[in-house]
PDB file of N, CA and C in Angstrom:
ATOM      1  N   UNK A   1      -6.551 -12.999  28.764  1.00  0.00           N
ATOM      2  CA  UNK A   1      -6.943 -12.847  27.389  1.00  0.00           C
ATOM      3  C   UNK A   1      -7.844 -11.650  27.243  1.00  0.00           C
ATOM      4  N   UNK A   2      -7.918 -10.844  26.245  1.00  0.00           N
ATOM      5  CA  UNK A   2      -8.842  -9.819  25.576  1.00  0.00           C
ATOM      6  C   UNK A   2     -10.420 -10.476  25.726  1.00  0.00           C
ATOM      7  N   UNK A   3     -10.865  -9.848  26.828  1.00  0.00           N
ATOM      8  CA  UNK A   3     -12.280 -10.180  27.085  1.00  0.00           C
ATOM      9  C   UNK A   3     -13.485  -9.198  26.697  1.00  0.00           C
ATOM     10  N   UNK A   4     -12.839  -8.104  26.606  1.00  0.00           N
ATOM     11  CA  UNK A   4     -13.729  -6.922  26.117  1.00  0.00           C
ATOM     12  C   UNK A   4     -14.610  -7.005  25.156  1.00  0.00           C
ATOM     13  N   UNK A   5     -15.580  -6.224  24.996  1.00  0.00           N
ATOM     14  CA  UNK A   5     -16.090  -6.653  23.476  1.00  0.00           C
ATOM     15  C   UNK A   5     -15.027  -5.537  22.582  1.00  0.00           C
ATOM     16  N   UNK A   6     -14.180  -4.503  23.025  1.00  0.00           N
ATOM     17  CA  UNK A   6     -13.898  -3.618  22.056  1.00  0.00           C
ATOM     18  C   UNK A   6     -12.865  -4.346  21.259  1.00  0.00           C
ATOM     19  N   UNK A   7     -12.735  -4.318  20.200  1.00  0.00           N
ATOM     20  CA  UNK A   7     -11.569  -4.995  19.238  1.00  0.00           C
ATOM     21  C   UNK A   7     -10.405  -4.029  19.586  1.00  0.00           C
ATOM     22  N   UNK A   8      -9.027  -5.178  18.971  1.00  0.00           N
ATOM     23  CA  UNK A   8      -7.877  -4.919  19.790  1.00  0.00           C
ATOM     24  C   UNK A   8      -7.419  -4.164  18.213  1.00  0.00           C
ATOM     25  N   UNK A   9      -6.862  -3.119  19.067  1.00  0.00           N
ATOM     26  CA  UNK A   9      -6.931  -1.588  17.763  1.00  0.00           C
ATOM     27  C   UNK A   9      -4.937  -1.106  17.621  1.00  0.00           C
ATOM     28  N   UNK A  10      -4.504  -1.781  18.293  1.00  0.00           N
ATOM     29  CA  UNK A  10      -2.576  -1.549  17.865  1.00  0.00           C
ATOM     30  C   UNK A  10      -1.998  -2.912  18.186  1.00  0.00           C
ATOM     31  N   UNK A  11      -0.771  -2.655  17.614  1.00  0.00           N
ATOM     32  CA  UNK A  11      -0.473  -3.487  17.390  1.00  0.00           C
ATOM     33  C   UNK A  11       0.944  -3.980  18.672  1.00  0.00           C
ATOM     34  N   UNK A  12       0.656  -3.257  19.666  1.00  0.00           N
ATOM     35  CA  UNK A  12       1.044  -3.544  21.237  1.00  0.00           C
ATOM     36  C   UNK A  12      -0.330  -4.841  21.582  1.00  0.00           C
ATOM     37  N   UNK A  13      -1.244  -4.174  21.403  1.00  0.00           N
ATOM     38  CA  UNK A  13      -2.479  -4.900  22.205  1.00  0.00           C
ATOM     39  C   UNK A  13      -2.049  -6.533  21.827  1.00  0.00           C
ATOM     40  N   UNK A  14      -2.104  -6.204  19.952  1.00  0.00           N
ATOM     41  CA  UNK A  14      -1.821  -7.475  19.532  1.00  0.00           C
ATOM     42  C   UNK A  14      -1.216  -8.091  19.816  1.00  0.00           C
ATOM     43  N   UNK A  15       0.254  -8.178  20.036  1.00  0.00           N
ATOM     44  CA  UNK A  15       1.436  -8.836  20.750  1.00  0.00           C
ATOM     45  C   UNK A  15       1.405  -9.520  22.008  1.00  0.00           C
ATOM     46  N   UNK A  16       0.465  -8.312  22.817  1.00  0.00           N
ATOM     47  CA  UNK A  16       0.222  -9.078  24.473  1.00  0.00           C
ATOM     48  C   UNK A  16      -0.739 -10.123  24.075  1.00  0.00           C
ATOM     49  N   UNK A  17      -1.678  -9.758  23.161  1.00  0.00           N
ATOM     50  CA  UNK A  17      -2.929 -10.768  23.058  1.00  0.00           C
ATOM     51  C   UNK A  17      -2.320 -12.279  22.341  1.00  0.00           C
ATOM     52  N   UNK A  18      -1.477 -11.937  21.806  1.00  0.00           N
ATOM     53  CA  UNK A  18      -0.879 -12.987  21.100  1.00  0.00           C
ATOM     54  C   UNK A  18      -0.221 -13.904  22.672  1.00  0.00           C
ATOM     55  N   UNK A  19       0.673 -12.686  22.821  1.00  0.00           N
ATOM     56  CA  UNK A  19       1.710 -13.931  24.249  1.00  0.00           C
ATOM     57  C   UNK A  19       0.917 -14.711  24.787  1.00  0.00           C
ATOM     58  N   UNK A  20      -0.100 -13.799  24.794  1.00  0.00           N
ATOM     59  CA  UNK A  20      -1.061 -14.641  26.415  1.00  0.00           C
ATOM     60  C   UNK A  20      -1.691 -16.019  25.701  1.00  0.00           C
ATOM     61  N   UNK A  21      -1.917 -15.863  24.338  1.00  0.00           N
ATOM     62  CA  UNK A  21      -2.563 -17.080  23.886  1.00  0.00           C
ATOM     63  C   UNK A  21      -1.083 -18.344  23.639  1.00  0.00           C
ATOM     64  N   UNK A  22       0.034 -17.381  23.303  1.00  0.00           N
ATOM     65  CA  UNK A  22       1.027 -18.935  23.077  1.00  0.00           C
ATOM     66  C   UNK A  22       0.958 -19.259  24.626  1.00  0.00           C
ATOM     67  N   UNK A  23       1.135 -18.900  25.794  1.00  0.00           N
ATOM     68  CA  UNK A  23       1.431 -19.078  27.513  1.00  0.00           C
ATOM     69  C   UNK A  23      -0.236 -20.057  27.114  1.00  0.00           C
ATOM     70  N   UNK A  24      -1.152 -19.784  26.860  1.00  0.00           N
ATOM     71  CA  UNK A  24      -2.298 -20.481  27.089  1.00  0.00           C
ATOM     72  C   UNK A  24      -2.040 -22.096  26.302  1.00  0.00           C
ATOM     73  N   UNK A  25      -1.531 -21.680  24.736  1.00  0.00           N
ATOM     74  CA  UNK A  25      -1.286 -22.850  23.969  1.00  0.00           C
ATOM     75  C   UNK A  25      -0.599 -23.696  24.988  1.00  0.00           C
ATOM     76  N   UNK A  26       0.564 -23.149  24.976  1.00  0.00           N
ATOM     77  CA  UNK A  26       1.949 -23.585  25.683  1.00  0.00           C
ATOM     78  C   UNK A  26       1.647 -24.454  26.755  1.00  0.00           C
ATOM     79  N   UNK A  27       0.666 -24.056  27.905  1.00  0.00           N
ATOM     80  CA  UNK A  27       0.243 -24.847  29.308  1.00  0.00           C
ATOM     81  C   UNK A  27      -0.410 -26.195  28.956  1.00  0.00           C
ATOM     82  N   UNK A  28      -1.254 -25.875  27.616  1.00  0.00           N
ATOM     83  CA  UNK A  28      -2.050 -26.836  27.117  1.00  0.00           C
ATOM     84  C   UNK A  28      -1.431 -27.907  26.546  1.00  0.00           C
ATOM     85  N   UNK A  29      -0.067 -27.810  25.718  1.00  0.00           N
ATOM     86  CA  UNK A  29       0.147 -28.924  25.730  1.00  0.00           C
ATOM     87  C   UNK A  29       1.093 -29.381  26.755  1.00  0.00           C
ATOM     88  N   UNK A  30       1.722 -28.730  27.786  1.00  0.00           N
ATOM     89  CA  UNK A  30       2.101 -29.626  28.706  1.00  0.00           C
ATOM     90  C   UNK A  30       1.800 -29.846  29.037  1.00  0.00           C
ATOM     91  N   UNK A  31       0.348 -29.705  29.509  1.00  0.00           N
ATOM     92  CA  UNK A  31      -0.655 -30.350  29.978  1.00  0.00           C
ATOM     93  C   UNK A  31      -0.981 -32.033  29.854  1.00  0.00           C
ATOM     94  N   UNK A  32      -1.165 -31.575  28.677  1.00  0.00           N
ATOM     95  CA  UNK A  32      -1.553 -32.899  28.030  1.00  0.00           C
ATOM     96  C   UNK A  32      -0.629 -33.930  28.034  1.00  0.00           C
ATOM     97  N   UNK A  33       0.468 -33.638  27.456  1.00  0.00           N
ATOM     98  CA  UNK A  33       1.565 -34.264  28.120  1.00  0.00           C
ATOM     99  C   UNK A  33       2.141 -34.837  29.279  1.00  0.00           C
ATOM    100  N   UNK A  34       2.077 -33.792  30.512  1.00  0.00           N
ATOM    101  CA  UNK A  34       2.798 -34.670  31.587  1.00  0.00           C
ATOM    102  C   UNK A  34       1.062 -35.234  32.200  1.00  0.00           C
ATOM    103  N   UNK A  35       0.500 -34.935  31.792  1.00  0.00           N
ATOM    104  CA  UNK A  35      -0.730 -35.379  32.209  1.00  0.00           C
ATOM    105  C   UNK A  35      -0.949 -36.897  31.888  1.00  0.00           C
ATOM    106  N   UNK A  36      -0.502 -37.119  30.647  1.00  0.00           N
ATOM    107  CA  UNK A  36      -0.796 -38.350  30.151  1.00  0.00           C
ATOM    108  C   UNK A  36       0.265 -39.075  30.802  1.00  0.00           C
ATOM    109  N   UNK A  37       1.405 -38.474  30.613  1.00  0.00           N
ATOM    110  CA  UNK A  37       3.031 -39.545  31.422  1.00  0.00           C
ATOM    111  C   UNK A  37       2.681 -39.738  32.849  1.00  0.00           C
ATOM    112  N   UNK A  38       1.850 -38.769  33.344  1.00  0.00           N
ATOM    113  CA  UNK A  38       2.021 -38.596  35.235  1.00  0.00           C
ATOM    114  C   UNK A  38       1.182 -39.081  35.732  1.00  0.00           C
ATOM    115  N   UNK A  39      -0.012 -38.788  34.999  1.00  0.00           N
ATOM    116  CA  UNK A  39      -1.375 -38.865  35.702  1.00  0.00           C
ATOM    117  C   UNK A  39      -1.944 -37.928  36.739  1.00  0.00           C
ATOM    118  N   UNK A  40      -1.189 -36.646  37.240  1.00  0.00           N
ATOM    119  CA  UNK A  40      -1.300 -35.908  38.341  1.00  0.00           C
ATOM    120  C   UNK A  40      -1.040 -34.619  37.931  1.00  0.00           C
ATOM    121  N   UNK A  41      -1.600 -33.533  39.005  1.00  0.00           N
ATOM    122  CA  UNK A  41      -1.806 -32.583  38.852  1.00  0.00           C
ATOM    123  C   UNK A  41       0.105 -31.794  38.636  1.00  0.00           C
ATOM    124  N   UNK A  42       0.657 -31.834  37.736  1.00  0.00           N
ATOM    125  CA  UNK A  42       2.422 -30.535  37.883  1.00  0.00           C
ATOM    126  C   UNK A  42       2.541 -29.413  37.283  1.00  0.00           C
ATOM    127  N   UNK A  43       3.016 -28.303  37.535  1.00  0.00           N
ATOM    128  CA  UNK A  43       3.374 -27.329  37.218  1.00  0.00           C
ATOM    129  C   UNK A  43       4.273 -27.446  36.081  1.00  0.00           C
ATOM    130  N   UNK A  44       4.283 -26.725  34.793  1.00  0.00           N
ATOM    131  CA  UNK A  44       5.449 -27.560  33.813  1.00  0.00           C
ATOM    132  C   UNK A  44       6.010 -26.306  34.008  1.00  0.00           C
ATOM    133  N   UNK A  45       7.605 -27.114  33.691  1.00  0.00           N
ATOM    134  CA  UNK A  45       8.956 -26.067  34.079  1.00  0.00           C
ATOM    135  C   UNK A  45       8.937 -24.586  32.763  1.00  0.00           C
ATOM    136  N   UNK A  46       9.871 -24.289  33.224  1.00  0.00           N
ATOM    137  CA  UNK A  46      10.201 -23.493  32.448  1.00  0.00           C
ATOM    138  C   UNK A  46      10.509 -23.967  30.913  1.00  0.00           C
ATOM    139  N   UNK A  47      11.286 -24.404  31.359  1.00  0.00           N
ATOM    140  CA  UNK A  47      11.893 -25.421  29.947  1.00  0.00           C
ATOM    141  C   UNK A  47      10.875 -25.968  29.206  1.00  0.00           C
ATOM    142  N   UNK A  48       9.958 -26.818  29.667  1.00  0.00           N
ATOM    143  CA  UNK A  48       9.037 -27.320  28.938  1.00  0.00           C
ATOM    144  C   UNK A  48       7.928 -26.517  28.333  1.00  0.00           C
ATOM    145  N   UNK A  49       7.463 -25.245  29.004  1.00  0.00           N
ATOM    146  CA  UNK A  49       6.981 -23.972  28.425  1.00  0.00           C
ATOM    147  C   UNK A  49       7.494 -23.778  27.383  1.00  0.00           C
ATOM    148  N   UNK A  50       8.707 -23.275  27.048  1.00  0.00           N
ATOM    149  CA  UNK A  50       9.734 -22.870  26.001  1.00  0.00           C
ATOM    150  C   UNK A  50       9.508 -23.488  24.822  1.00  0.00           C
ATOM    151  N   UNK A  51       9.748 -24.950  25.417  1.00  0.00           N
ATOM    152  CA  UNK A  51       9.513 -25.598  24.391  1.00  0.00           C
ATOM    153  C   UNK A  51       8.133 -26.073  23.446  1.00  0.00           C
ATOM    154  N   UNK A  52       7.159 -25.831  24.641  1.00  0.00           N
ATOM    155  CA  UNK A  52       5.645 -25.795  23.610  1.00  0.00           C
ATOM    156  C   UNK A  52       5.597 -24.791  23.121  1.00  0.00           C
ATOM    157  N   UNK A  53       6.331 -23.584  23.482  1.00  0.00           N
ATOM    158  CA  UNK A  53       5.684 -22.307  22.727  1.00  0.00           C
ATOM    159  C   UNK A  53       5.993 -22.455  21.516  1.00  0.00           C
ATOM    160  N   UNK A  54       7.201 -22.742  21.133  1.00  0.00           N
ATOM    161  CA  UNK A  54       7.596 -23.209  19.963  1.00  0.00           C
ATOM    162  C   UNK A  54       6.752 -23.782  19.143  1.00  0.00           C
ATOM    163  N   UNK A  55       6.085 -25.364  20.028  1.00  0.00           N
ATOM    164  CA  UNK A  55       5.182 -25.388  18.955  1.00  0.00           C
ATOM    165  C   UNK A  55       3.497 -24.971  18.662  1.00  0.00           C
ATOM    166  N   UNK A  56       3.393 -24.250  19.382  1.00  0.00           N
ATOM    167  CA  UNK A  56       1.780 -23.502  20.075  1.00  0.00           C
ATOM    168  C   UNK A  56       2.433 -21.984  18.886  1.00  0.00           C
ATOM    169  N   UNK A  57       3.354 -21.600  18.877  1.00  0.00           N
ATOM    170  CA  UNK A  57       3.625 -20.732  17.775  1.00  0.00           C
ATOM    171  C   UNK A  57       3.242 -20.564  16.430  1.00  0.00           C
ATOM    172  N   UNK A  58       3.689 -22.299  15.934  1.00  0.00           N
ATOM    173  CA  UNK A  58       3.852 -22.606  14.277  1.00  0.00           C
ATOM    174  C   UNK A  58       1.978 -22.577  14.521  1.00  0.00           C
ATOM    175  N   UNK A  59       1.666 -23.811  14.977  1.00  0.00           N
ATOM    176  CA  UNK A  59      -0.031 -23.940  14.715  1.00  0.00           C
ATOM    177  C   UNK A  59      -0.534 -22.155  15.096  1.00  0.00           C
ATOM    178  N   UNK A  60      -0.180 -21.303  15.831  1.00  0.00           N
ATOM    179  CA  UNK A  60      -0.665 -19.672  15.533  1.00  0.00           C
ATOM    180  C   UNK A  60      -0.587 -19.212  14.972  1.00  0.00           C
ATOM    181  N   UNK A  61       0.971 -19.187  14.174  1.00  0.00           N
ATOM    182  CA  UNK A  61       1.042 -18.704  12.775  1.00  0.00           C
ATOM    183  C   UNK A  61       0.247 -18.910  11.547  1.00  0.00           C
ATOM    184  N   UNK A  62       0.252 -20.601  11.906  1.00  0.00           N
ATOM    185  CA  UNK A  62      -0.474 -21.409  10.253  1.00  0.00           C
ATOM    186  C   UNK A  62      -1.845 -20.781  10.253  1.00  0.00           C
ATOM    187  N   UNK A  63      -2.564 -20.516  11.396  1.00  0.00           N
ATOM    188  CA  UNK A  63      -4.021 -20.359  12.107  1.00  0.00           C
ATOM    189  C   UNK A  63      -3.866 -18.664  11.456  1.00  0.00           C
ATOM    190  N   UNK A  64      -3.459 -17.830  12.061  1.00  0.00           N
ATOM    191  CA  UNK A  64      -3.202 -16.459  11.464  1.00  0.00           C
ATOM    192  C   UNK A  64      -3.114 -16.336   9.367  1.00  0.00           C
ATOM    193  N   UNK A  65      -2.296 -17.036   9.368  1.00  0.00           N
ATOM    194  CA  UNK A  65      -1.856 -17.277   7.695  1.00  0.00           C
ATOM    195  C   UNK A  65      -3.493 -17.348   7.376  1.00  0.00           C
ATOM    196  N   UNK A  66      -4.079 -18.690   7.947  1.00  0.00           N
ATOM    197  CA  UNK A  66      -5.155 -18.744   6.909  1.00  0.00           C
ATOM    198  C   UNK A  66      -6.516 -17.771   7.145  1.00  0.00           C
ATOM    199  N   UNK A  67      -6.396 -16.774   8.672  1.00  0.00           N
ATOM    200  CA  UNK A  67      -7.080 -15.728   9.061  1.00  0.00           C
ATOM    201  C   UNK A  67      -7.055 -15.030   7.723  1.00  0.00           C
ATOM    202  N   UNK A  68      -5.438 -14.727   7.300  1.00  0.00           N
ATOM    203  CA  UNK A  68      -5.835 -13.817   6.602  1.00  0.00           C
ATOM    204  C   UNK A  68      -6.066 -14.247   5.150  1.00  0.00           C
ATOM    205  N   UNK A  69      -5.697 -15.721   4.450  1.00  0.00           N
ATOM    206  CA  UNK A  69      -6.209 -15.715   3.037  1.00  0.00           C
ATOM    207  C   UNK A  69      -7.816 -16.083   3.425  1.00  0.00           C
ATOM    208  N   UNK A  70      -8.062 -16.084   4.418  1.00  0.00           N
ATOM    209  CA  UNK A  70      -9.424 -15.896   4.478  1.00  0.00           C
ATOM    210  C   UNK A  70     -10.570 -14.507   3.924  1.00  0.00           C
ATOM    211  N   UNK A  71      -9.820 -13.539   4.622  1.00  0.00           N
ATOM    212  CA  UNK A  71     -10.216 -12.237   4.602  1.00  0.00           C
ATOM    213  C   UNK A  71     -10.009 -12.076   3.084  1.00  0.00           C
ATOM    214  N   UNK A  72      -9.000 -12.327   2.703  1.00  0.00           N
ATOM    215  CA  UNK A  72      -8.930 -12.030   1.204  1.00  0.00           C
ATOM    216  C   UNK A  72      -9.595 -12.451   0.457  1.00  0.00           C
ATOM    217  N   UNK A  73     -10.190 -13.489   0.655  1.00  0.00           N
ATOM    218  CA  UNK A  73     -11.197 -14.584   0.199  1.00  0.00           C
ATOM    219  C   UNK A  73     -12.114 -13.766  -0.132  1.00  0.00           C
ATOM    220  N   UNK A  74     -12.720 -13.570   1.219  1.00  0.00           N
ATOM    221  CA  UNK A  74     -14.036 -12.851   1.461  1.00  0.00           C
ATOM    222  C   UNK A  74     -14.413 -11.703   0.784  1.00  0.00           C
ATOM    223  N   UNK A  75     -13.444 -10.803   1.090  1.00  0.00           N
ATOM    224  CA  UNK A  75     -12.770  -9.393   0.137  1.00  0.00           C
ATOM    225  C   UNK A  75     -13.474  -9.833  -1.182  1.00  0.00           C
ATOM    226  N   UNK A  76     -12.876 -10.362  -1.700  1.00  0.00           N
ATOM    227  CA  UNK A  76     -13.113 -10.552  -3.253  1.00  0.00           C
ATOM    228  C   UNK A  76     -14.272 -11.094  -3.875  1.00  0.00           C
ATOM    229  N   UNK A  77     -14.690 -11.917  -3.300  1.00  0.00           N
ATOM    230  CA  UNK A  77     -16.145 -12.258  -3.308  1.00  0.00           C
ATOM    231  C   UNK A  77     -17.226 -11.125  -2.774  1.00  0.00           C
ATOM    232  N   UNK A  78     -17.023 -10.604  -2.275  1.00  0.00           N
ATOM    233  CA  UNK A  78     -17.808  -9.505  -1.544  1.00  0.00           C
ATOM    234  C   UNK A  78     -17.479  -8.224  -2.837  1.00  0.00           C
ATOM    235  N   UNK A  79     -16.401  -8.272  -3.861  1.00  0.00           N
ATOM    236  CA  UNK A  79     -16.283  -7.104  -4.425  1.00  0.00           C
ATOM    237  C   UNK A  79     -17.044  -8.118  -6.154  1.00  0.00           C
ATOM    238  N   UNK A  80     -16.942  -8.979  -5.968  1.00  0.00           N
ATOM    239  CA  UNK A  80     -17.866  -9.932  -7.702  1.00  0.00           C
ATOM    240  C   UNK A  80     -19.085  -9.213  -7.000  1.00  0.00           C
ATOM    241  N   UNK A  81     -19.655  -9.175  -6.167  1.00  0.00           N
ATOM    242  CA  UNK A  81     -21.346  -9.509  -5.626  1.00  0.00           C
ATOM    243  C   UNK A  81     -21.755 -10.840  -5.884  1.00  0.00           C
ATOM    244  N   UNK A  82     -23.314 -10.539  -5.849  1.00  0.00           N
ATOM    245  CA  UNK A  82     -23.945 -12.171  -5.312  1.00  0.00           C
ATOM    246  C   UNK A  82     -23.907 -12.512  -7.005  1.00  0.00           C
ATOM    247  N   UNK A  83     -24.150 -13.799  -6.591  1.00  0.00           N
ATOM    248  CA  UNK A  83     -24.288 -14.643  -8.218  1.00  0.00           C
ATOM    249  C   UNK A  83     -24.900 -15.492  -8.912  1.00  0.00           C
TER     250      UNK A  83
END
């Protein structure tokens, strides 16, 4: 993951920074998953990767979406001034 303090400035950076967080999502919930079915330490397959990214995706997207009606938020309130 982007550990630097410098902010990530193209939109290459972004993409890797993104993968690495769905591969992070992704582990996490198989994690949780065969963790709970197994009880023991497994490596999740390929397949099962695939398939969390999928959903480690939507919750990044929704998470991004509201990044940015956030900013817009802010934006606009920041252009009324205080009140």
């Amino acid at each position: 993951m982007h550990t630097s303090p410098e902010p990530i400035a193209t939109r290459e950076e972004a993409a890797q920074e993104r993968e690495k967080l769905l591969d992070f999502f992704a582990r996490g919930l198989c994690c949780i998953t065969v963790h709970g079915a197994l009880g023991d330490r497994v490596e999740p397959s390929e397949a099962a990767l695939a398939q969390a990214k999928v959903v480690a995706d939507d919750y990044l997207a929704a998470y991004e979406e509201w990044l940015v009606q956030l900013a817009a938020r802010n934006a606009e309130e920041a252009e009324e001034g205080p009140q």
